[in-house]
N, C-alpha and C. Protein backbone atom coordinates (compact mmCIF):
# COMPACT_ATOMS: atom_id res chain seq x y z
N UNK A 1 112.56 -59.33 108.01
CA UNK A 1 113.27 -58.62 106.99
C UNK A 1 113.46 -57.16 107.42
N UNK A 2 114.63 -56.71 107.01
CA UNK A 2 115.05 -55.18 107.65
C UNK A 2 115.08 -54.17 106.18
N UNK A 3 114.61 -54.07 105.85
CA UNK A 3 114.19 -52.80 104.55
C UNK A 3 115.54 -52.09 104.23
N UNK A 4 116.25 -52.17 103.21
CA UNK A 4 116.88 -50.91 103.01
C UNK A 4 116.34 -49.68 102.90
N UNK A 5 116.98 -48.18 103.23
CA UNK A 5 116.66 -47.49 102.61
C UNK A 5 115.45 -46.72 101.29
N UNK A 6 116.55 -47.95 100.40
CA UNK A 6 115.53 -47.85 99.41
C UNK A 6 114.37 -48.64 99.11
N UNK A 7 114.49 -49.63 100.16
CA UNK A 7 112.73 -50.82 99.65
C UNK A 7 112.33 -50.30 100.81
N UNK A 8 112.73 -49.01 101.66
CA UNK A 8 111.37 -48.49 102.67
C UNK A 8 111.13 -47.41 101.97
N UNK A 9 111.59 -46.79 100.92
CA UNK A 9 111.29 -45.28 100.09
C UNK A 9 109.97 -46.46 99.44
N UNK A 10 110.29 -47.39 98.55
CA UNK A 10 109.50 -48.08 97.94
C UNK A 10 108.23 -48.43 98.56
N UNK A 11 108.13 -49.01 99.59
CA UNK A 11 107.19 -49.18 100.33
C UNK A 11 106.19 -47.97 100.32
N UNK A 12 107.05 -46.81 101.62
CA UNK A 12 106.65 -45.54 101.81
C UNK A 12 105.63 -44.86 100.40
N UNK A 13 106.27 -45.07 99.07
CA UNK A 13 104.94 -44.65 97.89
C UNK A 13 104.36 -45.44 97.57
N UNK A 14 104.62 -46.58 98.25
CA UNK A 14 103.05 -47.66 97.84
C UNK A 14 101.73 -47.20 98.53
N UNK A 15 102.26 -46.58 100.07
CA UNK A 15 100.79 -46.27 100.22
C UNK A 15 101.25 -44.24 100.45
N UNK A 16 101.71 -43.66 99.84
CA UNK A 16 101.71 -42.47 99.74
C UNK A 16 102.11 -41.81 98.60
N UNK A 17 101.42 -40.72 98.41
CA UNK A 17 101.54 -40.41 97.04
C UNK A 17 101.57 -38.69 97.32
N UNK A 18 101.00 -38.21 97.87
CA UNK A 18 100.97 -36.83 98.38
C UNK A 18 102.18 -36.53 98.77
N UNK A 19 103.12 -35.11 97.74
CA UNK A 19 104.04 -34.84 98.17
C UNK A 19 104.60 -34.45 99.47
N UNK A 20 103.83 -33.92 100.41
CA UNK A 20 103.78 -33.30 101.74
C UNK A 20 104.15 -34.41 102.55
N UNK A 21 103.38 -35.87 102.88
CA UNK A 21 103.97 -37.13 103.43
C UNK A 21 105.67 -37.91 102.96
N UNK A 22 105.60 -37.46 101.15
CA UNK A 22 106.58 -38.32 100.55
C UNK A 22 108.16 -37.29 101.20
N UNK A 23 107.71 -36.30 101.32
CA UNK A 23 109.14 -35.23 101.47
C UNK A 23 108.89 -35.14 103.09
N UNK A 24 108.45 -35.48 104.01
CA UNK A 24 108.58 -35.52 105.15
C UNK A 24 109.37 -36.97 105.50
N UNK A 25 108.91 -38.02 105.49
CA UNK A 25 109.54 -39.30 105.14
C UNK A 25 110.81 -39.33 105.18
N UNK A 26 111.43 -38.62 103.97
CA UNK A 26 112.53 -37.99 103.24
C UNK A 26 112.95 -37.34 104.09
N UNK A 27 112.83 -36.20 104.61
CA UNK A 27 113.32 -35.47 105.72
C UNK A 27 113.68 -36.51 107.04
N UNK A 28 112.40 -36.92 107.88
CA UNK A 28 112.94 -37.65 108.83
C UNK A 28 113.64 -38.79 108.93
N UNK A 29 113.42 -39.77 107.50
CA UNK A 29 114.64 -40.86 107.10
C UNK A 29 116.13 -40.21 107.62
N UNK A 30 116.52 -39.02 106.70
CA UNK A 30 117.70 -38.42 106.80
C UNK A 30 118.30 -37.78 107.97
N UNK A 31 117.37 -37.18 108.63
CA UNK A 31 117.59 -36.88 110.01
C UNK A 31 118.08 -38.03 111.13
N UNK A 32 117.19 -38.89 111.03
CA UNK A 32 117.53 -40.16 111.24
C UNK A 32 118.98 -41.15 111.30
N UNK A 33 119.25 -40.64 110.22
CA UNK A 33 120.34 -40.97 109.65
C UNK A 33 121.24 -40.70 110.17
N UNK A 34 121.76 -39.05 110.40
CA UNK A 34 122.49 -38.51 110.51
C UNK A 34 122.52 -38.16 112.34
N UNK A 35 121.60 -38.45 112.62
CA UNK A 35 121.40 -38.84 114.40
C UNK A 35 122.07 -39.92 114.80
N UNK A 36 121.64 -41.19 114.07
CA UNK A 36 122.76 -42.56 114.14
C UNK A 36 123.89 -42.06 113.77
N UNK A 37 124.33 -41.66 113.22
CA UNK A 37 125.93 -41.25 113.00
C UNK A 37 126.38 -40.06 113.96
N UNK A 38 125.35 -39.31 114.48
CA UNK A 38 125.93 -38.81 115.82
C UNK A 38 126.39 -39.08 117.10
N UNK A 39 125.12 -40.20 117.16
CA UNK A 39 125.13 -40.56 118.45
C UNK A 39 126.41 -41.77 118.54
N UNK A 40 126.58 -42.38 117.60
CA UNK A 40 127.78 -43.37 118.00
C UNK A 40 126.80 -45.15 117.35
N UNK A 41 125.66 -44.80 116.60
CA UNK A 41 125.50 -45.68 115.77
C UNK A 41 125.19 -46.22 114.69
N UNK A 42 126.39 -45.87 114.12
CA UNK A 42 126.61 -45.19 112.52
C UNK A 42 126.68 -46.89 112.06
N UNK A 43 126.81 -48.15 112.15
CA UNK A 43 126.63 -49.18 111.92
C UNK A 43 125.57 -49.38 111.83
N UNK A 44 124.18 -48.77 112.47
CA UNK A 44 123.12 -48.82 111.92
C UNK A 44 122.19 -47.88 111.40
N UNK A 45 122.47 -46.76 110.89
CA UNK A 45 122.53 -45.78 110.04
C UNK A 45 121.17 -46.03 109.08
N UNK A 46 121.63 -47.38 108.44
CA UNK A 46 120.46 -47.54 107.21
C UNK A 46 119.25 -48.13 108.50
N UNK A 47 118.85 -48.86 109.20
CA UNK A 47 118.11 -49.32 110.03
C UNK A 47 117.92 -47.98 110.28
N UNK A 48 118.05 -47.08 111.41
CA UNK A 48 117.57 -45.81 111.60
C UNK A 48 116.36 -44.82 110.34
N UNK A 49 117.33 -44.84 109.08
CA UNK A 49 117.07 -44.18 107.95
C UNK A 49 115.53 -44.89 108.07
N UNK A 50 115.89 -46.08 107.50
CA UNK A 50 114.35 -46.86 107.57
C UNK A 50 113.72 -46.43 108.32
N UNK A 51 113.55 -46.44 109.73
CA UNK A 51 112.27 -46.13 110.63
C UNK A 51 111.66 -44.95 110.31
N UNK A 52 113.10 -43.64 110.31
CA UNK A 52 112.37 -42.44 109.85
C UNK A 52 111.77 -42.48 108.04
N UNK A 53 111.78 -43.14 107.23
CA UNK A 53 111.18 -42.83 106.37
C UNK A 53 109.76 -43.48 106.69
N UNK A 54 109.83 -44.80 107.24
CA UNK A 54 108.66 -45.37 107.41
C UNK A 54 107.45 -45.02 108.46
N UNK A 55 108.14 -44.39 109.68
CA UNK A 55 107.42 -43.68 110.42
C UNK A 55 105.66 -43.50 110.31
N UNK A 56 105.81 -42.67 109.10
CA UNK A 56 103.78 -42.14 108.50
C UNK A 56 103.66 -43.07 107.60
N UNK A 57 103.72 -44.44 107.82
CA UNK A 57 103.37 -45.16 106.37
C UNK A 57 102.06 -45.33 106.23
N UNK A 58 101.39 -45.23 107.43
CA UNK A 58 100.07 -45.52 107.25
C UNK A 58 99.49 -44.16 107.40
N UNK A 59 99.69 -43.02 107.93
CA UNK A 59 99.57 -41.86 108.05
C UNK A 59 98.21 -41.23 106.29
N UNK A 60 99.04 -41.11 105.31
CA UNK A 60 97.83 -40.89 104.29
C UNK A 60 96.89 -41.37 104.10
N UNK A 61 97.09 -43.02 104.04
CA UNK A 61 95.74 -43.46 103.68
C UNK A 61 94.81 -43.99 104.83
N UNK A 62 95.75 -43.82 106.23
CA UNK A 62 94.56 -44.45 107.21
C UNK A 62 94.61 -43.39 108.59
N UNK A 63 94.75 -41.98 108.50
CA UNK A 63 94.96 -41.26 109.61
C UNK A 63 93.99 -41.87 110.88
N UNK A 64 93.47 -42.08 110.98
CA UNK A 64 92.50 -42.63 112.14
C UNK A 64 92.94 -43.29 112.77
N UNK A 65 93.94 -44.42 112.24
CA UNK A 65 94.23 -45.51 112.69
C UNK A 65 96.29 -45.26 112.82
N UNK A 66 96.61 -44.26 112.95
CA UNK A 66 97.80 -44.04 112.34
C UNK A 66 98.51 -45.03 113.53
N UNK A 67 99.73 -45.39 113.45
CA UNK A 67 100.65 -46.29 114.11
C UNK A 67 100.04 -47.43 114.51
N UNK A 68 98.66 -47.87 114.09
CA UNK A 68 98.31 -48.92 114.65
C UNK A 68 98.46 -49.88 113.25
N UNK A 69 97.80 -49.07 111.88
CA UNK A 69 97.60 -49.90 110.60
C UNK A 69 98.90 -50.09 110.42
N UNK A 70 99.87 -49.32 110.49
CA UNK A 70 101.15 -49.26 109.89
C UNK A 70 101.99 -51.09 110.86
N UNK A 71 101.63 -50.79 111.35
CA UNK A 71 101.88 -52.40 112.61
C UNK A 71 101.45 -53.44 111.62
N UNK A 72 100.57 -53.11 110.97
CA UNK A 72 99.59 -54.43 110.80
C UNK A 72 100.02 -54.52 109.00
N UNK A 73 100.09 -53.08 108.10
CA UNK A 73 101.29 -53.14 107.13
C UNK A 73 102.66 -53.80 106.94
N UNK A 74 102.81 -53.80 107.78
CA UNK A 74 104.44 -53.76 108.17
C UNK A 74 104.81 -55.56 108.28
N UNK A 75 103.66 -56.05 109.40
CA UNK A 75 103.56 -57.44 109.65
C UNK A 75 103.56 -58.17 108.60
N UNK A 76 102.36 -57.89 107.72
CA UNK A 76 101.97 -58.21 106.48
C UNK A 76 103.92 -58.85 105.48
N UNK A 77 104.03 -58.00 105.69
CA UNK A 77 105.31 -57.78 104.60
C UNK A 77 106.76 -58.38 105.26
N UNK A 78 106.71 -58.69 106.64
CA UNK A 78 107.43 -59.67 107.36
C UNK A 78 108.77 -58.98 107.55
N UNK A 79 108.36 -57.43 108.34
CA UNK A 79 108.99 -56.85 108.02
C UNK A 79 109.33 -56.70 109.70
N UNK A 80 110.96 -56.77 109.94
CA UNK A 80 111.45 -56.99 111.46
C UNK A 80 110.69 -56.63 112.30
N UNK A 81 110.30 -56.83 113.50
CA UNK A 81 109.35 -56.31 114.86
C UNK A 81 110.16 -55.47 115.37
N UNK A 82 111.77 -55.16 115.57
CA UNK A 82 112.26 -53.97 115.72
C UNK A 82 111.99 -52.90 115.35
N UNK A 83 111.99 -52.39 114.17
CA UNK A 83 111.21 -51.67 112.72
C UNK A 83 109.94 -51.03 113.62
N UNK A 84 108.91 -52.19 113.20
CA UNK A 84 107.96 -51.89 113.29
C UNK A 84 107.60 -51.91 114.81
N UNK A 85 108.25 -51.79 116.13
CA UNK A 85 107.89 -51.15 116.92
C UNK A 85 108.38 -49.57 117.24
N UNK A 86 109.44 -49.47 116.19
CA UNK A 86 110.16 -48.42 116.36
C UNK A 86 109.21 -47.21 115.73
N UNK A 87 108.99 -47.54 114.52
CA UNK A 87 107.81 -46.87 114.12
C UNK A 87 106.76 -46.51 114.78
N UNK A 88 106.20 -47.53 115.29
CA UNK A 88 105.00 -46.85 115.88
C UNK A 88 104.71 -46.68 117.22
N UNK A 89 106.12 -46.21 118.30
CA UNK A 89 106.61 -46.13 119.09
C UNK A 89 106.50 -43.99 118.78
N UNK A 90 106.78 -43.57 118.15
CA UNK A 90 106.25 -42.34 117.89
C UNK A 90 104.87 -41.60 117.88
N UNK A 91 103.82 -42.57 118.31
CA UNK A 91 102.56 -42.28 118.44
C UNK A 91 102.64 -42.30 119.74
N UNK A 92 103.65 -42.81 120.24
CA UNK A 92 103.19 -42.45 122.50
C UNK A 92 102.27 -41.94 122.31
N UNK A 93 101.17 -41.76 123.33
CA UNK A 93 100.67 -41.26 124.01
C UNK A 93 99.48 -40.31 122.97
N UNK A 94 99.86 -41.01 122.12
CA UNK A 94 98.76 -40.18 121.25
C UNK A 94 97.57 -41.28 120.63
N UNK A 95 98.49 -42.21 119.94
CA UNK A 95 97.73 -43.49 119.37
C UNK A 95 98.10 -44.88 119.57
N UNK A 96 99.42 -44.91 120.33
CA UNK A 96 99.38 -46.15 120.96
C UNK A 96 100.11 -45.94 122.12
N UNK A 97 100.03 -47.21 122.76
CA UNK A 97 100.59 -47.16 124.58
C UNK A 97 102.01 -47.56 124.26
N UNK A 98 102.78 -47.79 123.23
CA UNK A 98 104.53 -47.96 123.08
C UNK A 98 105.26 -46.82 123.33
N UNK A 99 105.82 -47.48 124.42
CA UNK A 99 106.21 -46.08 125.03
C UNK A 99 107.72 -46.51 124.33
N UNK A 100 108.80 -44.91 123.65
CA UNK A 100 110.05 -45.15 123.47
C UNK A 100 111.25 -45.15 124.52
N UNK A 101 111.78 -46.50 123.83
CA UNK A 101 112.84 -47.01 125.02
C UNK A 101 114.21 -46.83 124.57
N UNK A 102 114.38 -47.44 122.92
CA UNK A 102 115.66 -47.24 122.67
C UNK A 102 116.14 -45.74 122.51
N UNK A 103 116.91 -45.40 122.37
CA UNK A 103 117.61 -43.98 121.82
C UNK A 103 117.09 -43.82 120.85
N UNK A 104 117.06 -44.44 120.01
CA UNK A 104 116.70 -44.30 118.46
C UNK A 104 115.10 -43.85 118.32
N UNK A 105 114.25 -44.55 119.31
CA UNK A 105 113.01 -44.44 119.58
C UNK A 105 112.82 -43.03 119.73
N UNK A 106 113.60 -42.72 120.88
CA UNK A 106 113.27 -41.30 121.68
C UNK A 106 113.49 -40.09 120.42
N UNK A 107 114.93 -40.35 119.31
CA UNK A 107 114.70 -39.26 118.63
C UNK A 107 113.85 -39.36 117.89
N UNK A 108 112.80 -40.43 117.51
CA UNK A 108 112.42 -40.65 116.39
C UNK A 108 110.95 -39.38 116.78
N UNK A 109 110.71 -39.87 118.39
CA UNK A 109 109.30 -39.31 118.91
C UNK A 109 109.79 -37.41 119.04
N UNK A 110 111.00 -37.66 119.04
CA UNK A 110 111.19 -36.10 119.70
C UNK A 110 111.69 -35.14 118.76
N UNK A 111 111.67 -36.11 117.19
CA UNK A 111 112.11 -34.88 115.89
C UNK A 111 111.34 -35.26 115.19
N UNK A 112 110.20 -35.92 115.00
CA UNK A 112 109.16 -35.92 114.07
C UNK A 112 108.38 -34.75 113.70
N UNK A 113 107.80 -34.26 114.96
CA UNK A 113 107.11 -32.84 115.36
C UNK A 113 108.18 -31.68 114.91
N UNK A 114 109.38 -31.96 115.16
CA UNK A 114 110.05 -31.00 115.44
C UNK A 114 110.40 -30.67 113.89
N UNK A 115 110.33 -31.39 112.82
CA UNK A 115 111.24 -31.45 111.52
C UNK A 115 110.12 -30.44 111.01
N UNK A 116 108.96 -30.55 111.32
CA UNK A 116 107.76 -29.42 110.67
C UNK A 116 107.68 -28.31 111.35
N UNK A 117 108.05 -28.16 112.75
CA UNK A 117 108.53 -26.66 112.86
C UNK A 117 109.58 -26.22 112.49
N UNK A 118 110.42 -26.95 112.31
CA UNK A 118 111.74 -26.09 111.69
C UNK A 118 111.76 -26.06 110.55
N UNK A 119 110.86 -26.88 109.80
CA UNK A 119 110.76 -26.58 108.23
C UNK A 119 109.92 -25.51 108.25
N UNK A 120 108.60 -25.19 108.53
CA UNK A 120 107.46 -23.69 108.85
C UNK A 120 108.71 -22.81 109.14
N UNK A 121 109.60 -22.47 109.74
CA UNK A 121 110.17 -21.82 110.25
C UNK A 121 111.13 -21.18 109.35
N UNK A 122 111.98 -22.45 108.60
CA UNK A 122 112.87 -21.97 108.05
C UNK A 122 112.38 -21.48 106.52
N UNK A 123 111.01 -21.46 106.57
CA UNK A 123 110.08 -20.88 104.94
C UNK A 123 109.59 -19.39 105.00
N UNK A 124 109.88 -19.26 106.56
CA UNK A 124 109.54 -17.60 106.87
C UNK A 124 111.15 -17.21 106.79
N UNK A 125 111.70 -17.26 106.40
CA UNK A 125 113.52 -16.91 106.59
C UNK A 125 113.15 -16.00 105.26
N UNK A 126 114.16 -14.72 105.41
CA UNK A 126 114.36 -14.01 103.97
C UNK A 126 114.95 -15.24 102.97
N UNK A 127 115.95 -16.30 103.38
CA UNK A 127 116.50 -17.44 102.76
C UNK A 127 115.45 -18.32 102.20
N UNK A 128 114.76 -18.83 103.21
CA UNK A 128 113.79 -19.85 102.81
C UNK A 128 114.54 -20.90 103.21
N UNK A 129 115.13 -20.75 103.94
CA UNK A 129 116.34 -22.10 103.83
C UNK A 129 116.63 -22.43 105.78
N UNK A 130 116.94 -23.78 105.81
CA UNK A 130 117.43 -23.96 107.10
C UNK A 130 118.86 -24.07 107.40
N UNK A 131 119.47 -23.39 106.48
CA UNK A 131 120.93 -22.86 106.47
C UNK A 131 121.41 -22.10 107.36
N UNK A 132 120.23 -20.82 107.46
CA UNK A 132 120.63 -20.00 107.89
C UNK A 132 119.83 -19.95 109.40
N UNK A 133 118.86 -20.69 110.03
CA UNK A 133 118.41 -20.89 110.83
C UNK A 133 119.00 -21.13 112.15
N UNK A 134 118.59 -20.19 113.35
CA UNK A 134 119.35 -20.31 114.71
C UNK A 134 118.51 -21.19 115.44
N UNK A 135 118.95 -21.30 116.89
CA UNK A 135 118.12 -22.13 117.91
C UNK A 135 117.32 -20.84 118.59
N UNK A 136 117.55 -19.63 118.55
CA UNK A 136 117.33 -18.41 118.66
C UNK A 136 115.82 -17.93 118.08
N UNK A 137 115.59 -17.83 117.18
CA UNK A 137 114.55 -17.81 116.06
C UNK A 137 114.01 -18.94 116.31
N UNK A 138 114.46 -20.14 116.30
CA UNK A 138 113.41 -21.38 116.12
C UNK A 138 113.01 -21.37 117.68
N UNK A 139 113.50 -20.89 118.85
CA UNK A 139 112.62 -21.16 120.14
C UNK A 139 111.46 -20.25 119.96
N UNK A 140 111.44 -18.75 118.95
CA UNK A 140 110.61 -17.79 119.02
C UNK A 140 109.32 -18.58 118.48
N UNK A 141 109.79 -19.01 117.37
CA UNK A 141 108.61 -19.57 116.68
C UNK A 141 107.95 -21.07 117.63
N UNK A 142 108.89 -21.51 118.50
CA UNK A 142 108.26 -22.11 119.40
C UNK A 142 107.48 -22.01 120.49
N UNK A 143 107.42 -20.67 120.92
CA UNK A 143 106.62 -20.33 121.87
C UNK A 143 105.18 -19.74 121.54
N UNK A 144 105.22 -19.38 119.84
CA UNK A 144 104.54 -18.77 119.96
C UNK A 144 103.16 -19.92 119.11
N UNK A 145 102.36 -20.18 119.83
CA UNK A 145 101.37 -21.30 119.80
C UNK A 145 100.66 -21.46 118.64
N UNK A 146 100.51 -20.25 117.80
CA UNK A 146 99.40 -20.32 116.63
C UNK A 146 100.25 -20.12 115.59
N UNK A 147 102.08 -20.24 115.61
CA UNK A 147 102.66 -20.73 114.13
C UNK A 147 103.27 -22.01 114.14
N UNK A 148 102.78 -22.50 112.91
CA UNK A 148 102.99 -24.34 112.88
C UNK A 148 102.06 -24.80 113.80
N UNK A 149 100.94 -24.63 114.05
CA UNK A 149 99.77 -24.81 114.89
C UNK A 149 99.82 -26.64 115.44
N UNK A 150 100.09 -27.35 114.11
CA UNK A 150 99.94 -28.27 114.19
C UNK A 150 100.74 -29.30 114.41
N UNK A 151 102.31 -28.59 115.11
CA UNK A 151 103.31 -29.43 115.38
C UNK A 151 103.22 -29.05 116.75
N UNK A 152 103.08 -30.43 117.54
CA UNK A 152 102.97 -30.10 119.20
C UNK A 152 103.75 -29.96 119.41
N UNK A 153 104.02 -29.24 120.35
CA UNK A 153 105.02 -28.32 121.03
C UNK A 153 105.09 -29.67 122.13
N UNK A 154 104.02 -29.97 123.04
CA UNK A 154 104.18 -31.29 124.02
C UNK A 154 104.56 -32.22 123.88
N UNK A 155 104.78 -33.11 122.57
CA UNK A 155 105.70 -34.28 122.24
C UNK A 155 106.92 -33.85 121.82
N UNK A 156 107.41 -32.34 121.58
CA UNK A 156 108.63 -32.46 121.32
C UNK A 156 108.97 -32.17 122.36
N UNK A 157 108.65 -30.99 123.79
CA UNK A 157 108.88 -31.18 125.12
C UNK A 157 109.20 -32.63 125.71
N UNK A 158 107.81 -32.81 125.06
CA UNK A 158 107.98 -34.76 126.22
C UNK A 158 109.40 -35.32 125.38
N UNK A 159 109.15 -35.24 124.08
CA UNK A 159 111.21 -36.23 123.73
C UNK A 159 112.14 -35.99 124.15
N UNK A 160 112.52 -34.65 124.30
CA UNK A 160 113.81 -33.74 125.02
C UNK A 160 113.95 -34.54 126.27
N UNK A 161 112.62 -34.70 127.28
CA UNK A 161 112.29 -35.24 128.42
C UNK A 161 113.19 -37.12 128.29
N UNK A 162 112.43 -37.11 126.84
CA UNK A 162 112.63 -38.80 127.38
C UNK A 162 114.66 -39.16 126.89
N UNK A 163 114.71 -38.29 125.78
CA UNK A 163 116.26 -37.95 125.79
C UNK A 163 117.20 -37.68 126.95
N UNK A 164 116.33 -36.82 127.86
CA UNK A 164 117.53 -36.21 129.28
C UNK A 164 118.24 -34.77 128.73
N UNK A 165 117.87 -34.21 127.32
CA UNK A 165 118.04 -33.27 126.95
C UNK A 165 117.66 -31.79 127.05
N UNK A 166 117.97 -30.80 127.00
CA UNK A 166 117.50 -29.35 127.46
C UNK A 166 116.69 -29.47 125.47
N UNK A 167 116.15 -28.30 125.55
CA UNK A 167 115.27 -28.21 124.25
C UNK A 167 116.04 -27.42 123.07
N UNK A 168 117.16 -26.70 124.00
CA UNK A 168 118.07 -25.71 122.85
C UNK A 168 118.98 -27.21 122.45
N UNK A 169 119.78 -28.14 123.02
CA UNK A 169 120.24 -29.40 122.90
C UNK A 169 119.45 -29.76 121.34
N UNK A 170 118.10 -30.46 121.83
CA UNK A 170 117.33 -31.30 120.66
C UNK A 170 116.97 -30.39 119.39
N UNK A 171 116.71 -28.90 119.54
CA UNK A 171 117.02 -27.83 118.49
C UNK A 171 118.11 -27.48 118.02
N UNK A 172 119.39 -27.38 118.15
CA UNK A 172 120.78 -27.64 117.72
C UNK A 172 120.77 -29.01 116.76
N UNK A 173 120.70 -29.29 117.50
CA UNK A 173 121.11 -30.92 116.70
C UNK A 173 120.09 -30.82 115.46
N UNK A 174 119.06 -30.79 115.69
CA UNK A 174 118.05 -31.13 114.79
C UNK A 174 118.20 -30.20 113.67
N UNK A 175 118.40 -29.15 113.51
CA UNK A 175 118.31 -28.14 112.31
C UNK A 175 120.04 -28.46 111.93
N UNK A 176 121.11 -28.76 112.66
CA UNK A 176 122.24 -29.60 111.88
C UNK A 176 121.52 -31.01 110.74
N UNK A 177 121.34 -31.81 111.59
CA UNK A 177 120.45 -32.81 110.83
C UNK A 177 119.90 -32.52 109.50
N UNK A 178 118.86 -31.82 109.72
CA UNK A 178 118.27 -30.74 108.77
C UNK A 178 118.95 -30.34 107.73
N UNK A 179 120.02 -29.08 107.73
CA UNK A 179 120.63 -29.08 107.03
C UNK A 179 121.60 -29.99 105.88
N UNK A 180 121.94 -31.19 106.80
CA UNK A 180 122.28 -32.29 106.26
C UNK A 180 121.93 -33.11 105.33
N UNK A 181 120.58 -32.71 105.25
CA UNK A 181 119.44 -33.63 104.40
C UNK A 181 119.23 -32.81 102.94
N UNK A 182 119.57 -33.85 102.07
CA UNK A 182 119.31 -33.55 101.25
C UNK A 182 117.60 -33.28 100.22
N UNK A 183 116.86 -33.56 101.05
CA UNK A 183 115.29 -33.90 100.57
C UNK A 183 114.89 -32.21 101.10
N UNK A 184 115.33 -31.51 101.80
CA UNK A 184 115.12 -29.99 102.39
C UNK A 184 116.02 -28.90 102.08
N UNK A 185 115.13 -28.07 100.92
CA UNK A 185 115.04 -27.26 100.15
C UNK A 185 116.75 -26.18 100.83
């Protein structure tokens, strides 16, 4: 079974309830989204959407185990093996050995990290907003190691990598995306 949209939002608050997971979800669903419709696969748009909302499904209630429970969630519910490798194909190298192959994979690993620095980023703006946000400003706040502490800077390096992309490339795009989304302020 391939989830719409909306029975992976559904899912996604079955096991999350904490606004911080539910509006990230939201964010990278949409990003997601709007990446498939960049790249040239806007026919699968809602499939994309899905992965990025589903991405942290297991993330709140089982961090320890993150991309591994979500496998074993996911199975449960007979929910496509596309999906659910795509999902947890974003833990490379962190919590599991799935390394990303499709396109879809690679942005999924290489704007996950990235959607929380440019959100930190775009909350220090006189705006507050990622409207007004450059690739300019967002490399500053990228270099500098102790803001957004907790968005690696090395998995969004390594995605750019597994993309074939320069980093101003995957920062362009991504704060378009961004803006695009309606779940970001």
């Amino acid at each position: 079974m391939i989830p719409t949209p909306k029975e992976a939002w559904d899912l996604l608050c079955e096991f999350n309830q904490g606004e911080f997971h539910l509006k990230h979800g939201r964010v990278v669903g949409d990003v997601m989204r709007w990446y498939a419709n960049e790249l040239g696969y806007g026919e699968e748009a809602d499939f994309w959407e899905a992965v990025g909302i589903l991405h942290d499904l297991d993330f709140e209630q089982f961090p320890e185990q993150h991309c591994v429970k979500s496998q074993e969630l996911m199975e449960q519910r007979g929910i496509d093996p596309r999906l659910i490798r795509a999902t947890a194909s974003h833990g490379y190298g962190l919590t599991v050995d799935i390394r990303p192959e499709h396109e879809m994979e690679k942005v999924l690993y290489a704007t996950d990290e990235l959607t929380g620095l440019i959100g930190a980023a775009a909350i220090m703006r006189p705006s507050h907003s990622v409207s007004d946000l450059e690739v300019k400003s967002l490399k500053k706040k990228f270099k500098d190691k102790k803001f957004a502490a907790g968005c690696s800077r090395e998995v969004i390096e390594n995605g750019a990598k597994l993309l074939g992309w320069e980093l101003d490339k995957l920062f362009d795009l991504t704060i378009q995306a961004m803006r695009a989304s309606d779940a970001v302020e």
